[in-house]
PDB file of N, CA and C in Angstrom:
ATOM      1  N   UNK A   1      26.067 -53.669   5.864  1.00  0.00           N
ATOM      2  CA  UNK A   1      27.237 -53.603   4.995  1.00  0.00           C
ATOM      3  C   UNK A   1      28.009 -52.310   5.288  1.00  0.00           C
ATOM      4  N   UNK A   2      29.483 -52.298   5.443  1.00  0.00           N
ATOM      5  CA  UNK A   2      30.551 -51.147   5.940  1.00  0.00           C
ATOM      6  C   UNK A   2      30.648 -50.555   4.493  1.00  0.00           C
ATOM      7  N   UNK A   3      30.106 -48.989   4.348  1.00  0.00           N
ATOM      8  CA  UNK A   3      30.755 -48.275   3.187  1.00  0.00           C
ATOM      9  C   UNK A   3      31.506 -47.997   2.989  1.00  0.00           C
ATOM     10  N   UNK A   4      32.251 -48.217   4.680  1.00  0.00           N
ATOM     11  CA  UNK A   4      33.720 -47.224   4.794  1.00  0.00           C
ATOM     12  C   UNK A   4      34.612 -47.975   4.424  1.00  0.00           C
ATOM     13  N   UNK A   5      36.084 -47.292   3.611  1.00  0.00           N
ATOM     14  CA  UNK A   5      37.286 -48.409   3.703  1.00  0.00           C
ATOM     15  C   UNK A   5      38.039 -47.153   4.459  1.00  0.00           C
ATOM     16  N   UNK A   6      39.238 -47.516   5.497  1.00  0.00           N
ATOM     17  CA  UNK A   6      39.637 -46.837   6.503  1.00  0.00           C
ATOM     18  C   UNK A   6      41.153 -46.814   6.032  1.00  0.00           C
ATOM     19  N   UNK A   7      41.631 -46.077   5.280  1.00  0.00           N
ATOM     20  CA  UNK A   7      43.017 -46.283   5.419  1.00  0.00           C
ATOM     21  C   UNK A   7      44.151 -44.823   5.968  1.00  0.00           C
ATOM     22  N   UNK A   8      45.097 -45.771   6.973  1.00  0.00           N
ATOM     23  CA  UNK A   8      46.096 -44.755   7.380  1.00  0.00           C
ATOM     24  C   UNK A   8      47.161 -44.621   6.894  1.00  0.00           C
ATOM     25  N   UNK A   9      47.354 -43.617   6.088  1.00  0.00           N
ATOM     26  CA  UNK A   9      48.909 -43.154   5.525  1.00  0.00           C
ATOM     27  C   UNK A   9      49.599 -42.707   6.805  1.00  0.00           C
ATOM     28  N   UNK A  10      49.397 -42.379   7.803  1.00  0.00           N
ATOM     29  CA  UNK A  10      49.776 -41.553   8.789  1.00  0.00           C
ATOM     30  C   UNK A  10      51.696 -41.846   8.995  1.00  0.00           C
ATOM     31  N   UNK A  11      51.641 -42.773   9.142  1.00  0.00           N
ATOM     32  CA  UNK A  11      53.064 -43.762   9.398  1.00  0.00           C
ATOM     33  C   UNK A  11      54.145 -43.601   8.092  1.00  0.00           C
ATOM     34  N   UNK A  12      53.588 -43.751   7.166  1.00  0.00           N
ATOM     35  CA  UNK A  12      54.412 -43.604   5.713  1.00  0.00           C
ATOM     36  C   UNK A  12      55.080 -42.846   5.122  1.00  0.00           C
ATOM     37  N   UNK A  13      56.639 -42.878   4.842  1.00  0.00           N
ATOM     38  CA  UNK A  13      57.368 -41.423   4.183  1.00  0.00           C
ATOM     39  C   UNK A  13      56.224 -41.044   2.436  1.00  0.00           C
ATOM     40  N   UNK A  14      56.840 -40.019   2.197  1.00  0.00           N
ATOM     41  CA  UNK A  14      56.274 -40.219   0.875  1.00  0.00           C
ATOM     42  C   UNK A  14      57.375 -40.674  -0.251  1.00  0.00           C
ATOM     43  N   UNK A  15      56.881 -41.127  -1.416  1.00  0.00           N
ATOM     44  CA  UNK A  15      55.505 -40.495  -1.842  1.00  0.00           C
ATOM     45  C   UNK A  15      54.291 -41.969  -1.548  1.00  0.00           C
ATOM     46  N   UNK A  16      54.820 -42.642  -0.106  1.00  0.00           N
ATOM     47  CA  UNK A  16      53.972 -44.382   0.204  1.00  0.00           C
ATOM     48  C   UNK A  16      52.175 -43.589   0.105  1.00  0.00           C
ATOM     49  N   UNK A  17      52.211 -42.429   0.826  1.00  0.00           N
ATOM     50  CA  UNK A  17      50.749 -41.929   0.784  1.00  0.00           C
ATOM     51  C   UNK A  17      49.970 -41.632  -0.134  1.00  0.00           C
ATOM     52  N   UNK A  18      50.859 -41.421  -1.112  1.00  0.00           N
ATOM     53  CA  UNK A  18      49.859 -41.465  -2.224  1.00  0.00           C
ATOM     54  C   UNK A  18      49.911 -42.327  -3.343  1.00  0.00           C
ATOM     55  N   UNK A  19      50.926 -42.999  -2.899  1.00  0.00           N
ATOM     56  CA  UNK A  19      50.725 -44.124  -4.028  1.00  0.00           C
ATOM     57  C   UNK A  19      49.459 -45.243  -3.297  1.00  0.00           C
ATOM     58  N   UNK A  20      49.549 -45.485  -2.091  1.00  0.00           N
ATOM     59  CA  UNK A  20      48.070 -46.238  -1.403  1.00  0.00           C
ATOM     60  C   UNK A  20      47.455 -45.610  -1.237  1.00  0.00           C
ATOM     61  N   UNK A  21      46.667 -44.051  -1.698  1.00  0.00           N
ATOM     62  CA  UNK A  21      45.512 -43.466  -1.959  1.00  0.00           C
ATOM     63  C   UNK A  21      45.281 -43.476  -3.280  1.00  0.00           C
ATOM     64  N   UNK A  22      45.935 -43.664  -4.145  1.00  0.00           N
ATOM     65  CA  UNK A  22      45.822 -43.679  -5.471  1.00  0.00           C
ATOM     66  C   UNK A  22      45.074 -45.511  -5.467  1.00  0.00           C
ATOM     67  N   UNK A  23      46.019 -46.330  -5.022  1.00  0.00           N
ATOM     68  CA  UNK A  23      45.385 -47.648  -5.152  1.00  0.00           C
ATOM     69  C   UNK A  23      44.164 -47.895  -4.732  1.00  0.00           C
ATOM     70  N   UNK A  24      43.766 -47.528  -3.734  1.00  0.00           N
ATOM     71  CA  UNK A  24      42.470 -47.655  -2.802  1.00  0.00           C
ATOM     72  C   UNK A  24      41.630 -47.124  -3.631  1.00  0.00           C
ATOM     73  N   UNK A  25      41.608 -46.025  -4.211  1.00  0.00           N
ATOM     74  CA  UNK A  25      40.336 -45.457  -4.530  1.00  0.00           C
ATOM     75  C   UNK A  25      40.186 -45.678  -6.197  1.00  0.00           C
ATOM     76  N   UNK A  26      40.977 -46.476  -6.797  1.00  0.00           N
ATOM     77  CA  UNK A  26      40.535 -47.311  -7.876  1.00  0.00           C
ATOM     78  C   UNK A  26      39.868 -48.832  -7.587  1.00  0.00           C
ATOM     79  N   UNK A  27      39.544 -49.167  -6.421  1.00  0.00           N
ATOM     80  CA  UNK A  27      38.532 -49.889  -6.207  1.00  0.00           C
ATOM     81  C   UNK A  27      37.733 -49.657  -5.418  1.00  0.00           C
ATOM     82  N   UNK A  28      37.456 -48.368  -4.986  1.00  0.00           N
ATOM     83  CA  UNK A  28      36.017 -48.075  -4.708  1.00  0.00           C
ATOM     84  C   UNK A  28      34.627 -48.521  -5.583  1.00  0.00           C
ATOM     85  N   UNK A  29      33.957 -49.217  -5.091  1.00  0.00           N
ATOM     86  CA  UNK A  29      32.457 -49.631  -5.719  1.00  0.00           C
ATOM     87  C   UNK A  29      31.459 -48.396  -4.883  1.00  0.00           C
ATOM     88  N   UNK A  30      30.615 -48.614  -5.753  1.00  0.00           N
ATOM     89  CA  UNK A  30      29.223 -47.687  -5.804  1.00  0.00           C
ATOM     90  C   UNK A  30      28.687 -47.842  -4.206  1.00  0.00           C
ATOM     91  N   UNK A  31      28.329 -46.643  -3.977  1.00  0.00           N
ATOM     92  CA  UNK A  31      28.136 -47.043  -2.404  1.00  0.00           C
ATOM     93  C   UNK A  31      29.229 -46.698  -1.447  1.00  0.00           C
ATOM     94  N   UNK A  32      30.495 -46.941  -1.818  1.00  0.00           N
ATOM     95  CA  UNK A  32      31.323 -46.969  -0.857  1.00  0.00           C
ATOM     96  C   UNK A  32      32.171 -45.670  -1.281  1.00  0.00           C
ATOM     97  N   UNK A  33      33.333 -45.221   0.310  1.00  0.00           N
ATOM     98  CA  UNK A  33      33.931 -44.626   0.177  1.00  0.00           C
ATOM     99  C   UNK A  33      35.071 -44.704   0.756  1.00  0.00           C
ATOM    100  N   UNK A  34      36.521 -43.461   0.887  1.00  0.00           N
ATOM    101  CA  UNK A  34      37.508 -44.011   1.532  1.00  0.00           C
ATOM    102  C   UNK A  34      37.799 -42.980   2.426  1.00  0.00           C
ATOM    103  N   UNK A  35      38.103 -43.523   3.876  1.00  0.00           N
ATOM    104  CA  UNK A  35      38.641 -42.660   5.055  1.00  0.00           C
ATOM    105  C   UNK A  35      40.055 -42.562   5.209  1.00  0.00           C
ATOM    106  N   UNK A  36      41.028 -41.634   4.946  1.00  0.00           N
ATOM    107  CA  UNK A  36      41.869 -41.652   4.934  1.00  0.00           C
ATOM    108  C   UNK A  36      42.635 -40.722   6.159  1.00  0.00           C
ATOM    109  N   UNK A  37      43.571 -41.402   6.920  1.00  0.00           N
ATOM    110  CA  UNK A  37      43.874 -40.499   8.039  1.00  0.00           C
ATOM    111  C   UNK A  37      45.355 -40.453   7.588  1.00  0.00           C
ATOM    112  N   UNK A  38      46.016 -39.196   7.821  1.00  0.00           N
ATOM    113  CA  UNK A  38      46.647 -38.157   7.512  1.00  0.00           C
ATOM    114  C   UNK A  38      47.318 -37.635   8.234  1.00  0.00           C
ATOM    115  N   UNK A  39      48.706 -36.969   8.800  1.00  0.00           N
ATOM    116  CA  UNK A  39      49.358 -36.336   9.280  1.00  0.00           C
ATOM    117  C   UNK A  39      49.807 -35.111   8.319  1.00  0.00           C
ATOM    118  N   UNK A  40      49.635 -34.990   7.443  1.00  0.00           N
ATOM    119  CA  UNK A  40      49.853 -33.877   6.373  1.00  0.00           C
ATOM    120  C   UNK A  40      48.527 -33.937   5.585  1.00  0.00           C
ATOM    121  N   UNK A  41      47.997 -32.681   5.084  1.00  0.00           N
ATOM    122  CA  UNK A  41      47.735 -32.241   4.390  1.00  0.00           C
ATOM    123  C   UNK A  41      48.338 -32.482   2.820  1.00  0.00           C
ATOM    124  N   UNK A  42      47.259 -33.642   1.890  1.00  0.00           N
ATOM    125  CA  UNK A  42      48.430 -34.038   0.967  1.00  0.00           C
ATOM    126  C   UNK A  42      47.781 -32.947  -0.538  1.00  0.00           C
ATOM    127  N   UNK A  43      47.784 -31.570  -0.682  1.00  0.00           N
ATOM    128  CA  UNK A  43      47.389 -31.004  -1.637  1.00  0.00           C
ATOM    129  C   UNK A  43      47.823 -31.278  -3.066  1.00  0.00           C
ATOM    130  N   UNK A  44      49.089 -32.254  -3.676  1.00  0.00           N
ATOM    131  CA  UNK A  44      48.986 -32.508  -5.064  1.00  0.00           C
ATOM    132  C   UNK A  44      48.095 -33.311  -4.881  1.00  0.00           C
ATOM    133  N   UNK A  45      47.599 -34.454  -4.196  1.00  0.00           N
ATOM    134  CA  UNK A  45      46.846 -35.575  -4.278  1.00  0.00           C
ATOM    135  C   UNK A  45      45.170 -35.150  -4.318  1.00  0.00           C
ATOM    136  N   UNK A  46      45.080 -33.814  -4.157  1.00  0.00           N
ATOM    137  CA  UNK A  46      43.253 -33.188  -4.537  1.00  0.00           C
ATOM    138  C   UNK A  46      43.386 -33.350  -5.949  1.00  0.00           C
ATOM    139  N   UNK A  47      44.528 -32.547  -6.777  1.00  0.00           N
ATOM    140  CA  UNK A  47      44.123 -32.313  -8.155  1.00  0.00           C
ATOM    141  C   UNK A  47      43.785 -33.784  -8.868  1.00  0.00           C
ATOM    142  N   UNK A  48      44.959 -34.377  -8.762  1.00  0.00           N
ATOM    143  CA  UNK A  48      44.802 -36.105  -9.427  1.00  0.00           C
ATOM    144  C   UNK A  48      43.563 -36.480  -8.783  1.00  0.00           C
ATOM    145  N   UNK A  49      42.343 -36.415  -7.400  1.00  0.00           N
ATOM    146  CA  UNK A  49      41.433 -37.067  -7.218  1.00  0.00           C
ATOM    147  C   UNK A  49      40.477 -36.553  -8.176  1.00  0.00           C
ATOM    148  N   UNK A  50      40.460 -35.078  -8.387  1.00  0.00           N
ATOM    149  CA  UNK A  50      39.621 -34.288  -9.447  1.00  0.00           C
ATOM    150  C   UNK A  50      39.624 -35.009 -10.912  1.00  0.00           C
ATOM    151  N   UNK A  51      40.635 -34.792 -11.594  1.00  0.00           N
ATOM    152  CA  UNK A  51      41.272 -35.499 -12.920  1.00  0.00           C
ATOM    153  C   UNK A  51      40.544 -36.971 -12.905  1.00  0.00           C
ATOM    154  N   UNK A  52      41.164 -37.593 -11.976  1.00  0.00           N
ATOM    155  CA  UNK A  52      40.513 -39.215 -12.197  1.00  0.00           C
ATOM    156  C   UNK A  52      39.058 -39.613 -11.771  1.00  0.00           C
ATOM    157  N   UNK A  53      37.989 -38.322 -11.108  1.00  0.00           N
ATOM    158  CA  UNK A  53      36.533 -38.729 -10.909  1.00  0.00           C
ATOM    159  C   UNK A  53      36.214 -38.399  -9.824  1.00  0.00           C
ATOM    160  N   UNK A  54      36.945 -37.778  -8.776  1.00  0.00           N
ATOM    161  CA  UNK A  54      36.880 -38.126  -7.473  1.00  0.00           C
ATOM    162  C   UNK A  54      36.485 -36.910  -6.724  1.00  0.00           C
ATOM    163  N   UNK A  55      35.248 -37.113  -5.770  1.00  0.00           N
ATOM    164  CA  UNK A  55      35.120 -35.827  -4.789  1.00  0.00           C
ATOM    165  C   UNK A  55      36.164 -35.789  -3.340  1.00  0.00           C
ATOM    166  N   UNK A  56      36.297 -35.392  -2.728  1.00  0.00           N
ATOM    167  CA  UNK A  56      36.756 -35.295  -1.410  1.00  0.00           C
ATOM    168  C   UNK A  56      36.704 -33.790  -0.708  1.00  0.00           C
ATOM    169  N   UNK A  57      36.650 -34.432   0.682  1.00  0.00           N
ATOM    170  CA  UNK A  57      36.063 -33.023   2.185  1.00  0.00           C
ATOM    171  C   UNK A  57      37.250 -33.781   3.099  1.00  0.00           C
ATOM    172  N   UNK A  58      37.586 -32.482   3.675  1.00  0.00           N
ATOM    173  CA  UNK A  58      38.643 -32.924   4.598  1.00  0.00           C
ATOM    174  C   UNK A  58      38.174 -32.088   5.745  1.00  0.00           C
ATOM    175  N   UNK A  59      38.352 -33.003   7.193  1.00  0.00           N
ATOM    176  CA  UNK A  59      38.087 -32.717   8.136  1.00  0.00           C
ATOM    177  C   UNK A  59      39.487 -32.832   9.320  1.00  0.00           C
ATOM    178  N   UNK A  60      39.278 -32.262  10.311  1.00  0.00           N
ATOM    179  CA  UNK A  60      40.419 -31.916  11.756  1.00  0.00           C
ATOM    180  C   UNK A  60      40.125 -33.462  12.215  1.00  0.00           C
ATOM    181  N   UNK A  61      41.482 -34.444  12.321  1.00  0.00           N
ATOM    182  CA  UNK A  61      40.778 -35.697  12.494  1.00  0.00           C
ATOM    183  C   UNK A  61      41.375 -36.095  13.860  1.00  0.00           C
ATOM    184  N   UNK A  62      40.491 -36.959  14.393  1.00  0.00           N
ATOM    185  CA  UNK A  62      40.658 -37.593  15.701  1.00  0.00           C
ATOM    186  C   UNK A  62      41.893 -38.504  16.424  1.00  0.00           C
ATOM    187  N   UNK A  63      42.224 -39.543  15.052  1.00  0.00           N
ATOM    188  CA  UNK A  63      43.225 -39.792  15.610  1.00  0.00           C
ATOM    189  C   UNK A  63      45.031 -39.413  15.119  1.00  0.00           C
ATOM    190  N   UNK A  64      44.479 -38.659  13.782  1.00  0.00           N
ATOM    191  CA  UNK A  64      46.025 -37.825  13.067  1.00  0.00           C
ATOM    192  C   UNK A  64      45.221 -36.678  12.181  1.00  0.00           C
ATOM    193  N   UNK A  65      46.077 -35.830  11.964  1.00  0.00           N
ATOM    194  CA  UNK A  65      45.906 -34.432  12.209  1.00  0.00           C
ATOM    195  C   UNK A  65      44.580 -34.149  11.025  1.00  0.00           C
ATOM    196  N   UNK A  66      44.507 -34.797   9.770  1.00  0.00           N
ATOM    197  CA  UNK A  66      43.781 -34.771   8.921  1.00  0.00           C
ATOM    198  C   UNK A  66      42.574 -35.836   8.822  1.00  0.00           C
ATOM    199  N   UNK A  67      41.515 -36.080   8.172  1.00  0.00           N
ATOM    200  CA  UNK A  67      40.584 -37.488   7.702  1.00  0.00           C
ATOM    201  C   UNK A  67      40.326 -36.784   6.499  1.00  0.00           C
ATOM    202  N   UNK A  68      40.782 -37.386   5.539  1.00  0.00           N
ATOM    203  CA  UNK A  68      40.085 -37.082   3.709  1.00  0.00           C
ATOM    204  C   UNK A  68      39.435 -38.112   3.374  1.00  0.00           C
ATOM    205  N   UNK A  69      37.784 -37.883   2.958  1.00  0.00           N
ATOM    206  CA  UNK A  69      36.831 -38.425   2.434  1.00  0.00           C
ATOM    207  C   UNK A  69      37.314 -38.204   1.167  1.00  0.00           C
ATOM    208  N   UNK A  70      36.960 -39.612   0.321  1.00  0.00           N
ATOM    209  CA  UNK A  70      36.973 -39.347  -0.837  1.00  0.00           C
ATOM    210  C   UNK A  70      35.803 -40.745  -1.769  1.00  0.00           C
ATOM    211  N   UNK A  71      35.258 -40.290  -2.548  1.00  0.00           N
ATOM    212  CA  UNK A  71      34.303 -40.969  -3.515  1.00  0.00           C
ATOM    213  C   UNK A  71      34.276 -40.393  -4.818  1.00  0.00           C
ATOM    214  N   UNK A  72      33.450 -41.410  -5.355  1.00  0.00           N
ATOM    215  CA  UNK A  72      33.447 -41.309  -6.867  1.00  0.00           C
ATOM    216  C   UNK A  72      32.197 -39.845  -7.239  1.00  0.00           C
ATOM    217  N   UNK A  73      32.711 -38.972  -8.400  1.00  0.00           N
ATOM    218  CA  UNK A  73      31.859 -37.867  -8.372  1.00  0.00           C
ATOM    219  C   UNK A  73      30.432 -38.474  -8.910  1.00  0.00           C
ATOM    220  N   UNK A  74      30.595 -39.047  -9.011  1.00  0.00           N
ATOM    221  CA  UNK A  74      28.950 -39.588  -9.624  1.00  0.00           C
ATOM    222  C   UNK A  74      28.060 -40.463  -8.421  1.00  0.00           C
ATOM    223  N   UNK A  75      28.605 -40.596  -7.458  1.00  0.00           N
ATOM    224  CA  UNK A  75      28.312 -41.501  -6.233  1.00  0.00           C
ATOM    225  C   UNK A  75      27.709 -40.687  -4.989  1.00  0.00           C
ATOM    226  N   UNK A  76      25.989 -41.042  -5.747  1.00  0.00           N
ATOM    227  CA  UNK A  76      25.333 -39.975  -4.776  1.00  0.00           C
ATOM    228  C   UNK A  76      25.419 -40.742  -3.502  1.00  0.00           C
ATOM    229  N   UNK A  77      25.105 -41.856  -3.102  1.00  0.00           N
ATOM    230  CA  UNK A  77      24.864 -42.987  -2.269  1.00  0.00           C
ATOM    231  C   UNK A  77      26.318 -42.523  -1.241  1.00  0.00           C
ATOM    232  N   UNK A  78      27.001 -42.911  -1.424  1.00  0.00           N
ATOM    233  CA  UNK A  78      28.656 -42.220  -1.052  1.00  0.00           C
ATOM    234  C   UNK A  78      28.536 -40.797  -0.210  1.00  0.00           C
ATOM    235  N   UNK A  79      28.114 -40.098  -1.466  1.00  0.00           N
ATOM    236  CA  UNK A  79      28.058 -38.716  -0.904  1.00  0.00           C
ATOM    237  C   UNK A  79      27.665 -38.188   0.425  1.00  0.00           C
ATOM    238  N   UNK A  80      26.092 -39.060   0.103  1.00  0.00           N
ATOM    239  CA  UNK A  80      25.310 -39.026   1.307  1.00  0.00           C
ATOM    240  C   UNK A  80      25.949 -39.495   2.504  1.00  0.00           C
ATOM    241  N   UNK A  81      26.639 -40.624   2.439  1.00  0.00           N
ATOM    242  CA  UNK A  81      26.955 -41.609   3.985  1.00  0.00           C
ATOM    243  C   UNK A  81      28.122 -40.740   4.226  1.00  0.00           C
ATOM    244  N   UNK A  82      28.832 -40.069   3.133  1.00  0.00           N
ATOM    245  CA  UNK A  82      30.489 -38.747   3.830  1.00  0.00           C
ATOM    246  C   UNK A  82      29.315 -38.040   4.520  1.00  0.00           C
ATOM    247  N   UNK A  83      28.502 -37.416   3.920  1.00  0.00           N
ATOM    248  CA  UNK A  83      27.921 -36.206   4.966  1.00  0.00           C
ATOM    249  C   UNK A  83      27.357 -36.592   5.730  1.00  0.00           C
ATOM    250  N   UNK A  84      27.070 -37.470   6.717  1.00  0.00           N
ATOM    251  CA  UNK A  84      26.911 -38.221   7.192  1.00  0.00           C
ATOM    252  C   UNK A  84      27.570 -38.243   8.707  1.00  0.00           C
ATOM    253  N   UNK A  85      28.291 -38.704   7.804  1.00  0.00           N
ATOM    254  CA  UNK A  85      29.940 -39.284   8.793  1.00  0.00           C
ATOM    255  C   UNK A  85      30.482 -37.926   9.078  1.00  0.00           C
ATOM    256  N   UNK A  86      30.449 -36.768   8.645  1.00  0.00           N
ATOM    257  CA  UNK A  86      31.430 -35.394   8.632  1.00  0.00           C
ATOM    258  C   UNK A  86      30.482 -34.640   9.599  1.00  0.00           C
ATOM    259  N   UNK A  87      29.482 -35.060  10.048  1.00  0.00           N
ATOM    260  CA  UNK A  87      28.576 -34.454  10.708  1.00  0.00           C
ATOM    261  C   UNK A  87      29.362 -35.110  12.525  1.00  0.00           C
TER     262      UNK A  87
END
């Protein structure tokens, strides 16, 4: 089973990036998490992941300039497979 859901804002003016990071990660289930690739650095979009439950680690990404992990703060299972993957 894929934990990952993979989504690219990369292409999108704003505010398209965070309105489909906002959507995505209200259906994250237990277990799973979301890969998000990035050409900006989207810093209002940390505080609202904080506020609504949400951890995230951002890494130098492979195929656009950013990858933001993000899961539910209570989602050890999650946690584990980001550190994981960030390795």
């Amino acid at each position: 089973m894929e934990q990952e859901r993979v989504l690219n804002v990369s292409e999108l003016d704003p505010p398209g990036p965070m309105e489909k990071i906002l959507e995505a990660v209200e259906i994250l289930t237990p277990g799973h998490y979301l890969r998000i690739l990035h050409n900006r650095e989207p810093f209002p979009l940390y505080t609202l992941l904080d506020e609504y439950g949400y951890k995230h680690c951002i890494r130098e990404g492979k195929q656009t300039l950013f990858e933001i992990f993000v899961w539910r703060k209570d989602d050890n299972i999650a946690k584990k497979v980001v550190d994981l993957a960030m390795k």
